[in-house]
Protein backbone atom coordinates (compact mmCIF):
# COMPACT_ATOMS: atom_id res chain seq x y z
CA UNK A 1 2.87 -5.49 -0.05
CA UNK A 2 2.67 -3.04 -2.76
CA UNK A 3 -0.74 -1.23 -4.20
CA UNK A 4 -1.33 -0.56 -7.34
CA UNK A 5 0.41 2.48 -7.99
CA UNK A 6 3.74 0.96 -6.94
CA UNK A 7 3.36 -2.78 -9.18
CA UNK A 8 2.46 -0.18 -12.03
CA UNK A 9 5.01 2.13 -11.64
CA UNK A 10 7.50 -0.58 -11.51
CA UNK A 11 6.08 -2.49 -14.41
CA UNK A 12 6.22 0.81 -16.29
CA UNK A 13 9.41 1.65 -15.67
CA UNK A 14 10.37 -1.83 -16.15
CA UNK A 15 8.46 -1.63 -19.67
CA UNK A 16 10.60 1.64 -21.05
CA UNK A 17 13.55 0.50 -19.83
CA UNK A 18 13.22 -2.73 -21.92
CA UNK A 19 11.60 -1.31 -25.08
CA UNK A 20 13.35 1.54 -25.92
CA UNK A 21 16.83 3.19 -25.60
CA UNK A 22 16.35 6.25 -25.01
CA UNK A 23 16.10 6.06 -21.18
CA UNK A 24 19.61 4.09 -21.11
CA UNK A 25 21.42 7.12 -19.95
CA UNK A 26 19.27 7.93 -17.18
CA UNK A 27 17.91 4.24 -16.24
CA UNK A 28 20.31 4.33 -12.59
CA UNK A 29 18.49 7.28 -12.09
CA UNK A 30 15.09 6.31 -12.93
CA UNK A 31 15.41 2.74 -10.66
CA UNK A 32 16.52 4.87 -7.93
CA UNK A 33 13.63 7.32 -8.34
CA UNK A 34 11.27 4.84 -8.15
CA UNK A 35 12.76 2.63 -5.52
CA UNK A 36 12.72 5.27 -2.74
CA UNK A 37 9.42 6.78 -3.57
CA UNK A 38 7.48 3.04 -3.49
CA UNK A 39 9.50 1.61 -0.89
CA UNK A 40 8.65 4.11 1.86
CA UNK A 41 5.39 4.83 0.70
CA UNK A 42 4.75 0.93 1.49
CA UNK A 43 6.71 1.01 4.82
CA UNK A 44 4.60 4.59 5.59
CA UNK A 45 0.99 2.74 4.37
CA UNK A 46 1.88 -0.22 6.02
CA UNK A 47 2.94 1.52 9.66
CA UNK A 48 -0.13 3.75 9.37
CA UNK A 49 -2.30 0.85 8.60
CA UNK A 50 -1.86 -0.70 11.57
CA UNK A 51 -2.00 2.49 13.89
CA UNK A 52 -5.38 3.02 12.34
CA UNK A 53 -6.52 -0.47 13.28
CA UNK A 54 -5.30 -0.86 16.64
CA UNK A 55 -7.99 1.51 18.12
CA UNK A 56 -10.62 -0.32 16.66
CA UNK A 57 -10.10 -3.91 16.96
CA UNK A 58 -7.65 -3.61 20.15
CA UNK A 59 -5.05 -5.11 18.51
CA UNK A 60 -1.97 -4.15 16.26
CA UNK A 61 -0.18 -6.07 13.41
């Protein structure tokens, strides 16, 4: 569901969130920044994806 970019940049986040306070003020902001830049880039890969197959296999997802 999600490429590399988006595991890492959750794991990273994830990782400076948990070993360090100095992102505690901002951490809402930083899950939300994250969240809605991987989420639609997978629903925007994913929808793309399968318009780019269809024409060559004849079929969709």
């Amino acid at each position: 569901m999600f490429g590399i970019r988006g595991i890492g940049s959750l794991f990273h986040l994830a990782y400076a969130l948990g070993h360090s306070d100095r992102f505690d003020a901002q951490a809402e902001r930083l899950r939300a920044v994250v969240a809605f830049t991987v989420l639609p880039s997978a629903v925007l890969h994913g929808v793309t994806a399968s318009l780019a197959v269809r024409p060559r296999t004849g079929t969709g997802s």
